[in-house]
PDB file of N, CA and C in Angstrom:
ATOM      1  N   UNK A   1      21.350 -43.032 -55.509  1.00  0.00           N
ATOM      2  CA  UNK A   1      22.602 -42.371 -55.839  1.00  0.00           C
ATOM      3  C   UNK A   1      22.732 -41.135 -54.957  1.00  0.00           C
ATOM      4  N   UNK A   2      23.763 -41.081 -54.575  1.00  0.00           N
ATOM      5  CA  UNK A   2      24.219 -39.378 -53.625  1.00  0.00           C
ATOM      6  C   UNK A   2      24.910 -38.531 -54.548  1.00  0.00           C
ATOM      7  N   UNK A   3      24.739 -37.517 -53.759  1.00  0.00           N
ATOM      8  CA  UNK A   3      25.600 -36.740 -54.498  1.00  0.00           C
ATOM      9  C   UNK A   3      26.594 -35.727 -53.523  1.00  0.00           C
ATOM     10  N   UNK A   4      27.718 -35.023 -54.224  1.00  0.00           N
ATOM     11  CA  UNK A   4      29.008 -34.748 -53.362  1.00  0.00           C
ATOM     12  C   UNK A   4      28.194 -33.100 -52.789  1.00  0.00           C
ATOM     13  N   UNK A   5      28.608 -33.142 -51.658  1.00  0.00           N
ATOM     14  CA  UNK A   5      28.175 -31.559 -51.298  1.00  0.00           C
ATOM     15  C   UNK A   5      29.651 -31.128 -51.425  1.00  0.00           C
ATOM     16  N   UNK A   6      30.014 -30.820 -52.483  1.00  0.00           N
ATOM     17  CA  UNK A   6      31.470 -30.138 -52.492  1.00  0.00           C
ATOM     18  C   UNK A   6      31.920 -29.225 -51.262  1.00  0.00           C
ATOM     19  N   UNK A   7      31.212 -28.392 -50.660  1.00  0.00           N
ATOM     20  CA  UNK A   7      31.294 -27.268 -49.783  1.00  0.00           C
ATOM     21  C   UNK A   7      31.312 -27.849 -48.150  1.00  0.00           C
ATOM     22  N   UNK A   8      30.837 -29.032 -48.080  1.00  0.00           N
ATOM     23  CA  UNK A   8      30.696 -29.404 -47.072  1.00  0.00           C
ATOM     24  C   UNK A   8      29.583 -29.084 -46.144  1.00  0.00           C
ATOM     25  N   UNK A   9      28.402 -29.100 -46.988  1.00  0.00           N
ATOM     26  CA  UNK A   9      26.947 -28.008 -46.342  1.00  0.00           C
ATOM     27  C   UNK A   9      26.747 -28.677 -44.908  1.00  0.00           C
ATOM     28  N   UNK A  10      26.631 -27.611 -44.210  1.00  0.00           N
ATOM     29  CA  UNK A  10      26.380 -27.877 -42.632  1.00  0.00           C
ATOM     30  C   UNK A  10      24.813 -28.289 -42.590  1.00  0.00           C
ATOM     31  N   UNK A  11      24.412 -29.038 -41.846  1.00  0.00           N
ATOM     32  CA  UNK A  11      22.837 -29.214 -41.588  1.00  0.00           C
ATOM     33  C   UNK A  11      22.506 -28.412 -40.331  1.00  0.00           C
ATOM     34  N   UNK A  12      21.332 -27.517 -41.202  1.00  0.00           N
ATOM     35  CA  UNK A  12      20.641 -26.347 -40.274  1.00  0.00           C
ATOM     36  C   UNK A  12      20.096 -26.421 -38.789  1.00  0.00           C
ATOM     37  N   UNK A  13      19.976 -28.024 -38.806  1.00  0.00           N
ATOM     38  CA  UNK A  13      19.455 -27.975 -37.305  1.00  0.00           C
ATOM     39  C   UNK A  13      21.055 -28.608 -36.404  1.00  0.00           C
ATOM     40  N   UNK A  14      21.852 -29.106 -36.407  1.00  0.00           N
ATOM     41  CA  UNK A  14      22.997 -29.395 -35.780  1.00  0.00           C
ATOM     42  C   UNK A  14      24.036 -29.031 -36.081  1.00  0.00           C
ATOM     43  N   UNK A  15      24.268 -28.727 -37.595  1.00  0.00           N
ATOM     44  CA  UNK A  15      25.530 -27.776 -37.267  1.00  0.00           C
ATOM     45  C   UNK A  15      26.895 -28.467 -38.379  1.00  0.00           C
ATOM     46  N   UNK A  16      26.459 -30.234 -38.478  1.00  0.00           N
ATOM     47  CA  UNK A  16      27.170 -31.262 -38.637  1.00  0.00           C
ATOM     48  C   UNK A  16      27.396 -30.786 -40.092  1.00  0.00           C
ATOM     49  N   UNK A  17      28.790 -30.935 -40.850  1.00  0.00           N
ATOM     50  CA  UNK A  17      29.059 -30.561 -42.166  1.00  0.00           C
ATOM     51  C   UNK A  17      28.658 -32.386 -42.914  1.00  0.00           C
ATOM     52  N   UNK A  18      27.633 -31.787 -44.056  1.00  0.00           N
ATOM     53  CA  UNK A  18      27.633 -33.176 -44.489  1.00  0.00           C
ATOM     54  C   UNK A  18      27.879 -32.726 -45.736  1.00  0.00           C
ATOM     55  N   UNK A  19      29.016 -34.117 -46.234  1.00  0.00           N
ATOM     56  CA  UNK A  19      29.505 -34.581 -47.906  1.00  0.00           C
ATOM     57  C   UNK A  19      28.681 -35.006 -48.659  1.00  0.00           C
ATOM     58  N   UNK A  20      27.389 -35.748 -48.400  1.00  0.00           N
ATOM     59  CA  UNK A  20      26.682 -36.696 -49.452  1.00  0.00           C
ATOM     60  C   UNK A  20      25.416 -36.185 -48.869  1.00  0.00           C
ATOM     61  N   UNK A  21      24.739 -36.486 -50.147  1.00  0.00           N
ATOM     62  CA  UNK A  21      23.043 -36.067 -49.746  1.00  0.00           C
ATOM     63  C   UNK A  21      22.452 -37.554 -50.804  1.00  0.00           C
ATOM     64  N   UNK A  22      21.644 -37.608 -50.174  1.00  0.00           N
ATOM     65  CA  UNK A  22      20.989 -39.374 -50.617  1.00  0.00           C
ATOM     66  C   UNK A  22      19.401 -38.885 -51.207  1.00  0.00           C
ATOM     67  N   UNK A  23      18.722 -39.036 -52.176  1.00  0.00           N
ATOM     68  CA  UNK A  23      17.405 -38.269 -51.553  1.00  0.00           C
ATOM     69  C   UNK A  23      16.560 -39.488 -51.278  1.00  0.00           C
ATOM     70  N   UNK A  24      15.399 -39.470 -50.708  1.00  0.00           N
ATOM     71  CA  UNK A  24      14.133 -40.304 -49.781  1.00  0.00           C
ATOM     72  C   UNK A  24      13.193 -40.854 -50.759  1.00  0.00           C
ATOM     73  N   UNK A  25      12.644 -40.006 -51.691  1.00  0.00           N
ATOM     74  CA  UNK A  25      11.743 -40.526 -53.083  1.00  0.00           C
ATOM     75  C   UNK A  25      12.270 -41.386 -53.218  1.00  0.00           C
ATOM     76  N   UNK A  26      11.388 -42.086 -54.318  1.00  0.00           N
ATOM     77  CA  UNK A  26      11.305 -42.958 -55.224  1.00  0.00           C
ATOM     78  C   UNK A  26      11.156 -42.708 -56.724  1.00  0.00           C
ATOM     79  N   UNK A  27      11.218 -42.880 -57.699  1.00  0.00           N
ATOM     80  CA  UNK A  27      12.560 -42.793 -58.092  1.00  0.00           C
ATOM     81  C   UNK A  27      13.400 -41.891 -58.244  1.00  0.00           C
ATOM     82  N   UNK A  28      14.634 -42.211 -58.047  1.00  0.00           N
ATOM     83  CA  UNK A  28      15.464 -40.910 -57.696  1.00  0.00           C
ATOM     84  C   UNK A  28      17.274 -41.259 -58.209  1.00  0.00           C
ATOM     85  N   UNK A  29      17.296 -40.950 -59.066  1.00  0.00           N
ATOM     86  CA  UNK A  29      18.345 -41.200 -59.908  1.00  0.00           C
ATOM     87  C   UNK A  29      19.825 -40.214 -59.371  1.00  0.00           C
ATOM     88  N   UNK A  30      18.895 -39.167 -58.721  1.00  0.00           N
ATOM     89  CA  UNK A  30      20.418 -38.070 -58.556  1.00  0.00           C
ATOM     90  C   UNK A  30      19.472 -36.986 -57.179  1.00  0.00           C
ATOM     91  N   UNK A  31      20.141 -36.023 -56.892  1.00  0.00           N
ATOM     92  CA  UNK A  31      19.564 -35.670 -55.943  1.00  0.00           C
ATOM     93  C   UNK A  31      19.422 -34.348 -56.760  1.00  0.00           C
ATOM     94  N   UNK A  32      18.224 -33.502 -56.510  1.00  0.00           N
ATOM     95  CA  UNK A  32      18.318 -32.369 -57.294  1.00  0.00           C
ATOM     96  C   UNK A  32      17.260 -31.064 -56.358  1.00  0.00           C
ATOM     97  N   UNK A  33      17.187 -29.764 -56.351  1.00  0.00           N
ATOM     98  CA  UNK A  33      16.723 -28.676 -55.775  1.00  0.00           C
ATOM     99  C   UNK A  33      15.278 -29.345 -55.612  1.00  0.00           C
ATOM    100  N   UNK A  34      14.857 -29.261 -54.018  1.00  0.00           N
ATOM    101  CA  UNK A  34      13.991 -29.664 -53.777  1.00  0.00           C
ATOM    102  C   UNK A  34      13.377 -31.225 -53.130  1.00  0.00           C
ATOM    103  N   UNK A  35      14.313 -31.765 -53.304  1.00  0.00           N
ATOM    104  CA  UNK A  35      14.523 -32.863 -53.202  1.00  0.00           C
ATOM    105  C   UNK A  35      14.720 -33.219 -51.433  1.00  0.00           C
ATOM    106  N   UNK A  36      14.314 -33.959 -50.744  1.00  0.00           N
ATOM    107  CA  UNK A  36      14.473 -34.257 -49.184  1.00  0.00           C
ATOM    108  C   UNK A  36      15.127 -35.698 -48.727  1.00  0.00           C
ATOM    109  N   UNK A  37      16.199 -35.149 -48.178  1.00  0.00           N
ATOM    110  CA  UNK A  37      17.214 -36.294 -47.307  1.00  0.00           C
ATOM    111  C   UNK A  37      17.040 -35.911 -45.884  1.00  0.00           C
ATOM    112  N   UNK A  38      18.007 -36.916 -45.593  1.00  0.00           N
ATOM    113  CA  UNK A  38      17.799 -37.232 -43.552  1.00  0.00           C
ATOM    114  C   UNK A  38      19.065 -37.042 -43.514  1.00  0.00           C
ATOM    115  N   UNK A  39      19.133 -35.963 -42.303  1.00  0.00           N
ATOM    116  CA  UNK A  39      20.866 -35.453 -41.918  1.00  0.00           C
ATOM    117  C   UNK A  39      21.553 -36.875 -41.117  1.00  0.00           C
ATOM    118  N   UNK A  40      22.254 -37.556 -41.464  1.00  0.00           N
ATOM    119  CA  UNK A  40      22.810 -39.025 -40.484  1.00  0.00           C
ATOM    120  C   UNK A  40      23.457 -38.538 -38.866  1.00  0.00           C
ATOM    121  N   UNK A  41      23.248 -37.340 -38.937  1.00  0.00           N
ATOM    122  CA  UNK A  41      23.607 -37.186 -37.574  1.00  0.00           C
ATOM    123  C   UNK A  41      22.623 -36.570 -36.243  1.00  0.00           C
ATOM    124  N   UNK A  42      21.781 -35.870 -36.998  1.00  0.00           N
ATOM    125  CA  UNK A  42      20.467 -35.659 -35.768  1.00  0.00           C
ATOM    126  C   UNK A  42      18.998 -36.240 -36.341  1.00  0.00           C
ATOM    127  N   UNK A  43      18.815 -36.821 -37.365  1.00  0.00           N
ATOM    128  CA  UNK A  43      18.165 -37.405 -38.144  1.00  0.00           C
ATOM    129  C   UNK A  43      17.052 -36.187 -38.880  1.00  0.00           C
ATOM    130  N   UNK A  44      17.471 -34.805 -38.763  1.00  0.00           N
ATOM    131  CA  UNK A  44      15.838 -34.146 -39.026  1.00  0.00           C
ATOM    132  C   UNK A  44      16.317 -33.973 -40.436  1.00  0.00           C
ATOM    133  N   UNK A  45      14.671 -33.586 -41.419  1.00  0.00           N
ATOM    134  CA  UNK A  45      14.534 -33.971 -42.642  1.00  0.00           C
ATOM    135  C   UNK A  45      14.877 -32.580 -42.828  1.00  0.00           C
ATOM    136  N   UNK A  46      15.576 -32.685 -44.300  1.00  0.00           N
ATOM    137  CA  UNK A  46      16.431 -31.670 -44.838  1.00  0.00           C
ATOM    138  C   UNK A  46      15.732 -31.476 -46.389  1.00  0.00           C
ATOM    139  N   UNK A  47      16.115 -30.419 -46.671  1.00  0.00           N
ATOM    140  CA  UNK A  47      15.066 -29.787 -48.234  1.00  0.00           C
ATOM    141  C   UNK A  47      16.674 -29.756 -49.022  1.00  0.00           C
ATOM    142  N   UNK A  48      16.790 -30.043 -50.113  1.00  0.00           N
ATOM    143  CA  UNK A  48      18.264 -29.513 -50.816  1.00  0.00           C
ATOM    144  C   UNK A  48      17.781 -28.281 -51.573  1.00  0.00           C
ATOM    145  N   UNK A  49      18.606 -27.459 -51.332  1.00  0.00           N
ATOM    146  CA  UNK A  49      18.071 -25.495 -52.037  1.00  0.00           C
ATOM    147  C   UNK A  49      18.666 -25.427 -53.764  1.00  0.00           C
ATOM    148  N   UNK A  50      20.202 -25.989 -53.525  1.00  0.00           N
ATOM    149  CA  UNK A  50      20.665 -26.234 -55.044  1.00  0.00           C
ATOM    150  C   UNK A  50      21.593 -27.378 -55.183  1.00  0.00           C
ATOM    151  N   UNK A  51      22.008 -26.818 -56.449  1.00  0.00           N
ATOM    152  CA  UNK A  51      23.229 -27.392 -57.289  1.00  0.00           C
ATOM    153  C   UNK A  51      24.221 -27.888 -56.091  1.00  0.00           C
ATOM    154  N   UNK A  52      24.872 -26.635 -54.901  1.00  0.00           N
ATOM    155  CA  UNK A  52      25.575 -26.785 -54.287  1.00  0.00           C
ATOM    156  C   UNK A  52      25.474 -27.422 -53.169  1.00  0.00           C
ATOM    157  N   UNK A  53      24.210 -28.170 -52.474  1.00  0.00           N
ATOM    158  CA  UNK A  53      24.010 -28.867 -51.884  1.00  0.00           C
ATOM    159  C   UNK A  53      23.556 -27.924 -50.255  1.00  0.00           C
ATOM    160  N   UNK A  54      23.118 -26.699 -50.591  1.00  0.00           N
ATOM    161  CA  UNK A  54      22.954 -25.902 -49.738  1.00  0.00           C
ATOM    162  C   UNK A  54      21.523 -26.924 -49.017  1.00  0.00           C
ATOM    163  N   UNK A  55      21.498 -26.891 -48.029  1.00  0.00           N
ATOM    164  CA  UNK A  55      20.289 -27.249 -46.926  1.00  0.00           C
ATOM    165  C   UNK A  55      19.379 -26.487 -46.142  1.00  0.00           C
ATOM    166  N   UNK A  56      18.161 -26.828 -45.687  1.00  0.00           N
ATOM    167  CA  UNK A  56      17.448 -26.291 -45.247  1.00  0.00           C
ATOM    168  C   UNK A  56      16.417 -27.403 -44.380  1.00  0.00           C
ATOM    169  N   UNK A  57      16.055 -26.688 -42.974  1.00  0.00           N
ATOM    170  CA  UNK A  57      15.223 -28.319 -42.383  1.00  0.00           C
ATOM    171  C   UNK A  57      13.733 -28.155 -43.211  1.00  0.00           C
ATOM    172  N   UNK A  58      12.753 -28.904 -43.206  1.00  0.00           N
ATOM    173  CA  UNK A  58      11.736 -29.216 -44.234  1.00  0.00           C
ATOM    174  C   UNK A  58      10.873 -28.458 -42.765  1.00  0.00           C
ATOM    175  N   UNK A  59       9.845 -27.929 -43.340  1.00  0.00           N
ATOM    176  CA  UNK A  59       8.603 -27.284 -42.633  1.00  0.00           C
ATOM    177  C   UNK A  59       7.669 -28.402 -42.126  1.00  0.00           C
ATOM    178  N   UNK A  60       6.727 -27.884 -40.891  1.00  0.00           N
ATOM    179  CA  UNK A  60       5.979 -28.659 -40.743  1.00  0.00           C
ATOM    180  C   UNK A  60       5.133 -28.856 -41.718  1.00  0.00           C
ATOM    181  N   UNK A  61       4.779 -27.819 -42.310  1.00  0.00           N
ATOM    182  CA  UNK A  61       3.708 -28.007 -43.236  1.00  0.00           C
ATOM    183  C   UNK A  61       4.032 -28.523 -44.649  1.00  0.00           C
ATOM    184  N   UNK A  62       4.933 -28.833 -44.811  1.00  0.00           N
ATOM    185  CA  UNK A  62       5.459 -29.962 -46.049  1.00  0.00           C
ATOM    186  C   UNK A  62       5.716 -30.881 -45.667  1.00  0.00           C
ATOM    187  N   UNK A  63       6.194 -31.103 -44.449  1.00  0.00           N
ATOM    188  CA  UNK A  63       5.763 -32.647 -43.819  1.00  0.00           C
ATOM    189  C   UNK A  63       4.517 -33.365 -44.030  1.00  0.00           C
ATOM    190  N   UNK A  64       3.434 -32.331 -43.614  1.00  0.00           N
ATOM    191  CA  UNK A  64       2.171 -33.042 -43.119  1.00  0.00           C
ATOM    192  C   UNK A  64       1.628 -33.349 -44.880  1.00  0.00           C
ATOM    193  N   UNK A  65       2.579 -32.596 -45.696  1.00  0.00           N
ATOM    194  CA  UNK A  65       2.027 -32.729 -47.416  1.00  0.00           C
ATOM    195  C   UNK A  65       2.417 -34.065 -47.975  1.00  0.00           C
ATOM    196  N   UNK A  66       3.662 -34.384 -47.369  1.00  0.00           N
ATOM    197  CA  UNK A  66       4.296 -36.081 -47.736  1.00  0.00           C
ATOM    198  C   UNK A  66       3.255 -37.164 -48.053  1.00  0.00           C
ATOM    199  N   UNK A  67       3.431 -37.443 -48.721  1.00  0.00           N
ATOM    200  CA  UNK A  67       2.823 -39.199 -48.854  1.00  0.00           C
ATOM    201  C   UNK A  67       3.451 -39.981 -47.889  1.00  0.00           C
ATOM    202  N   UNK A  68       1.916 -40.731 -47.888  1.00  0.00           N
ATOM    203  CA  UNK A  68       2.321 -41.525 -46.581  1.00  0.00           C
ATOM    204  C   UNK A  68       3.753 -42.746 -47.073  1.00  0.00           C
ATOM    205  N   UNK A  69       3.457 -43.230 -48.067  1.00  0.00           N
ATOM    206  CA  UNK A  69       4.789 -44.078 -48.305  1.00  0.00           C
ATOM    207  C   UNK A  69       6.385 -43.264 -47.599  1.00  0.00           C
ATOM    208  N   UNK A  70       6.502 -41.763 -48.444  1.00  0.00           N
ATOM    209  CA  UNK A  70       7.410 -41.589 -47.929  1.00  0.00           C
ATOM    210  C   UNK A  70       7.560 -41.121 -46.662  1.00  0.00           C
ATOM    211  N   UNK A  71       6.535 -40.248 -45.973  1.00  0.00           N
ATOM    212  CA  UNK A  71       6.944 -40.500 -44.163  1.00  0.00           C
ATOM    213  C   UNK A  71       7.002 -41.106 -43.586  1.00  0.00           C
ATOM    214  N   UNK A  72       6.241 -42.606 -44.216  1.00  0.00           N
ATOM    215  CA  UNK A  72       6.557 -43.796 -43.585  1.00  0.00           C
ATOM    216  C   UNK A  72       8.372 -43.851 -43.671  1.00  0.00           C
ATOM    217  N   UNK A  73       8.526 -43.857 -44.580  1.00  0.00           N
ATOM    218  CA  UNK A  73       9.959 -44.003 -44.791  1.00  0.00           C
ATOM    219  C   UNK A  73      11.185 -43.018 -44.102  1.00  0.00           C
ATOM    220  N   UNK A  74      10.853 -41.802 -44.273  1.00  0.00           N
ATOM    221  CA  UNK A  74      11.237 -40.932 -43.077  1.00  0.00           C
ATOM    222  C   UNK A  74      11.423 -41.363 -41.957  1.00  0.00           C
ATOM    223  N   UNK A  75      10.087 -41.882 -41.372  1.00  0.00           N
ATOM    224  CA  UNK A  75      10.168 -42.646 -39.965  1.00  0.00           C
ATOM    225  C   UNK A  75      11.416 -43.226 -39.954  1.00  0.00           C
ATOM    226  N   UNK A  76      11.155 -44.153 -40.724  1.00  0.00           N
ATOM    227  CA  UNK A  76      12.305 -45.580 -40.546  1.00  0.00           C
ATOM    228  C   UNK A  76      13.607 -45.040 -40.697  1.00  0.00           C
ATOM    229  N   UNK A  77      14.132 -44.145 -41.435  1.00  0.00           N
ATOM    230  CA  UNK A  77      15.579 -43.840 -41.794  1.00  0.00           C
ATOM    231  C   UNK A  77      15.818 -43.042 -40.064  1.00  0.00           C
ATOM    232  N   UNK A  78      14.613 -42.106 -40.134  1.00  0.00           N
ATOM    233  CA  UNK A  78      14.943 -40.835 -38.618  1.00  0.00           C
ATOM    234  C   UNK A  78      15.552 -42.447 -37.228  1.00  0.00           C
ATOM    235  N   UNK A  79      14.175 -43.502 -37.211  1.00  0.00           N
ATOM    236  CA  UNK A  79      14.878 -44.514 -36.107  1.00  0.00           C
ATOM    237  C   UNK A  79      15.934 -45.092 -36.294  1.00  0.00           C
ATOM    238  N   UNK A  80      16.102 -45.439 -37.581  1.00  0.00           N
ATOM    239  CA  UNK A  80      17.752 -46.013 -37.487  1.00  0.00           C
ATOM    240  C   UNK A  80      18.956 -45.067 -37.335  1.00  0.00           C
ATOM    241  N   UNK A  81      18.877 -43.787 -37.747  1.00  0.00           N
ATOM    242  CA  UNK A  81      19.709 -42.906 -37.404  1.00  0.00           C
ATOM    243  C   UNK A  81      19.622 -43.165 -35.479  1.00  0.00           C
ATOM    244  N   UNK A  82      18.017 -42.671 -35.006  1.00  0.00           N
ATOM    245  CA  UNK A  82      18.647 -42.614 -34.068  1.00  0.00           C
ATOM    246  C   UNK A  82      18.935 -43.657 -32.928  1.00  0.00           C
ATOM    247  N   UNK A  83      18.851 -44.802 -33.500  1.00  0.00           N
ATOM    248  CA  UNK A  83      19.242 -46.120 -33.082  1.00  0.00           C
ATOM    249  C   UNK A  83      20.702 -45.825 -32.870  1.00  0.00           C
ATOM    250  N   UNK A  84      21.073 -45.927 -34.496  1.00  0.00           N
ATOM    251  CA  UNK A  84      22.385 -46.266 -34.393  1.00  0.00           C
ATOM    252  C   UNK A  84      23.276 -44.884 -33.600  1.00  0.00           C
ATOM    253  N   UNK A  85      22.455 -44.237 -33.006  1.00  0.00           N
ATOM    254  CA  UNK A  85      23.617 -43.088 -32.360  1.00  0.00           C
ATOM    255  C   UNK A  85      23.198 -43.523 -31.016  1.00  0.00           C
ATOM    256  N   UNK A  86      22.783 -44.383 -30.510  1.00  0.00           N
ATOM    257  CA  UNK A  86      22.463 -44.416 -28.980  1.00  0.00           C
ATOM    258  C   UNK A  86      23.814 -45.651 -28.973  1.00  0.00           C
ATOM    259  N   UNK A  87      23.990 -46.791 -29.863  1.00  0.00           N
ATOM    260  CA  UNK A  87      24.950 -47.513 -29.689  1.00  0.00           C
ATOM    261  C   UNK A  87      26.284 -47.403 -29.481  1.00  0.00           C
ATOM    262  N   UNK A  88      26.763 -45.901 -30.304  1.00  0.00           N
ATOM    263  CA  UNK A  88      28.049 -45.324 -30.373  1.00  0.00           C
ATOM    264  C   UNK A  88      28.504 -44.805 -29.059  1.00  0.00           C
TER     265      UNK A  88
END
C-alpha cells in the first residue's frame, strides 16, 4: 500500500517531487516514520521522517544494518528503476 505525500516531498538526492511513497519491508500495510522506499526517479533509498511524507536519503550505515532479504530487494527495485530510465 502507498501512501499520498500530500505536499509533494521532493527527494533529497534529485530534487524530483514525489506523490506516493511505497515502503520495501515486509509486512507493510501502510507506510509509516521510519520506514524506507526507493525514489522512482534516481533510485537512492529514502528514510520517511513523518506523517507528512517528509524524506531523507538512508545512511551508509543503516544500509550496511539491512537484512540481507531486504537489500537484496533494494538491489532489484534500484536496477529496475534504473533500467527502466535508460529506455525512456
Amino acid at each position: 500500500m502507498s501512501i499520498n505525500l500530500s505536499k509533494g516531498a521532493p527527494c533529497p538526492t534529485c530534487g524530483h517531487k514525489l506523490d506516493r511513497a511505497t515502503p520495501v519491508g515486509f509486512p507493510a500495510p501502510s507506510v509509516n516514520p521510519g520506514d524506507i522506499t526507493v525514489c522512482a526517479y534516481c533510485a537512492d533509498v529514502l528514510v520517511v521522517l513523518d506523517t507528512d511524507g517528509n524524506l531523507r536519503k538512508m545512511t551508509e550505515q543503516e544500509e550496511i544494518a539491512l537484512e540481507d532479504d531486504t537489500r537484496e530487494r533494494l538491489s532489484y527495485i534500484q536496477l529496475v528503476i534504473k533500467n527502466h530510465g535508460r529506455r525512456a
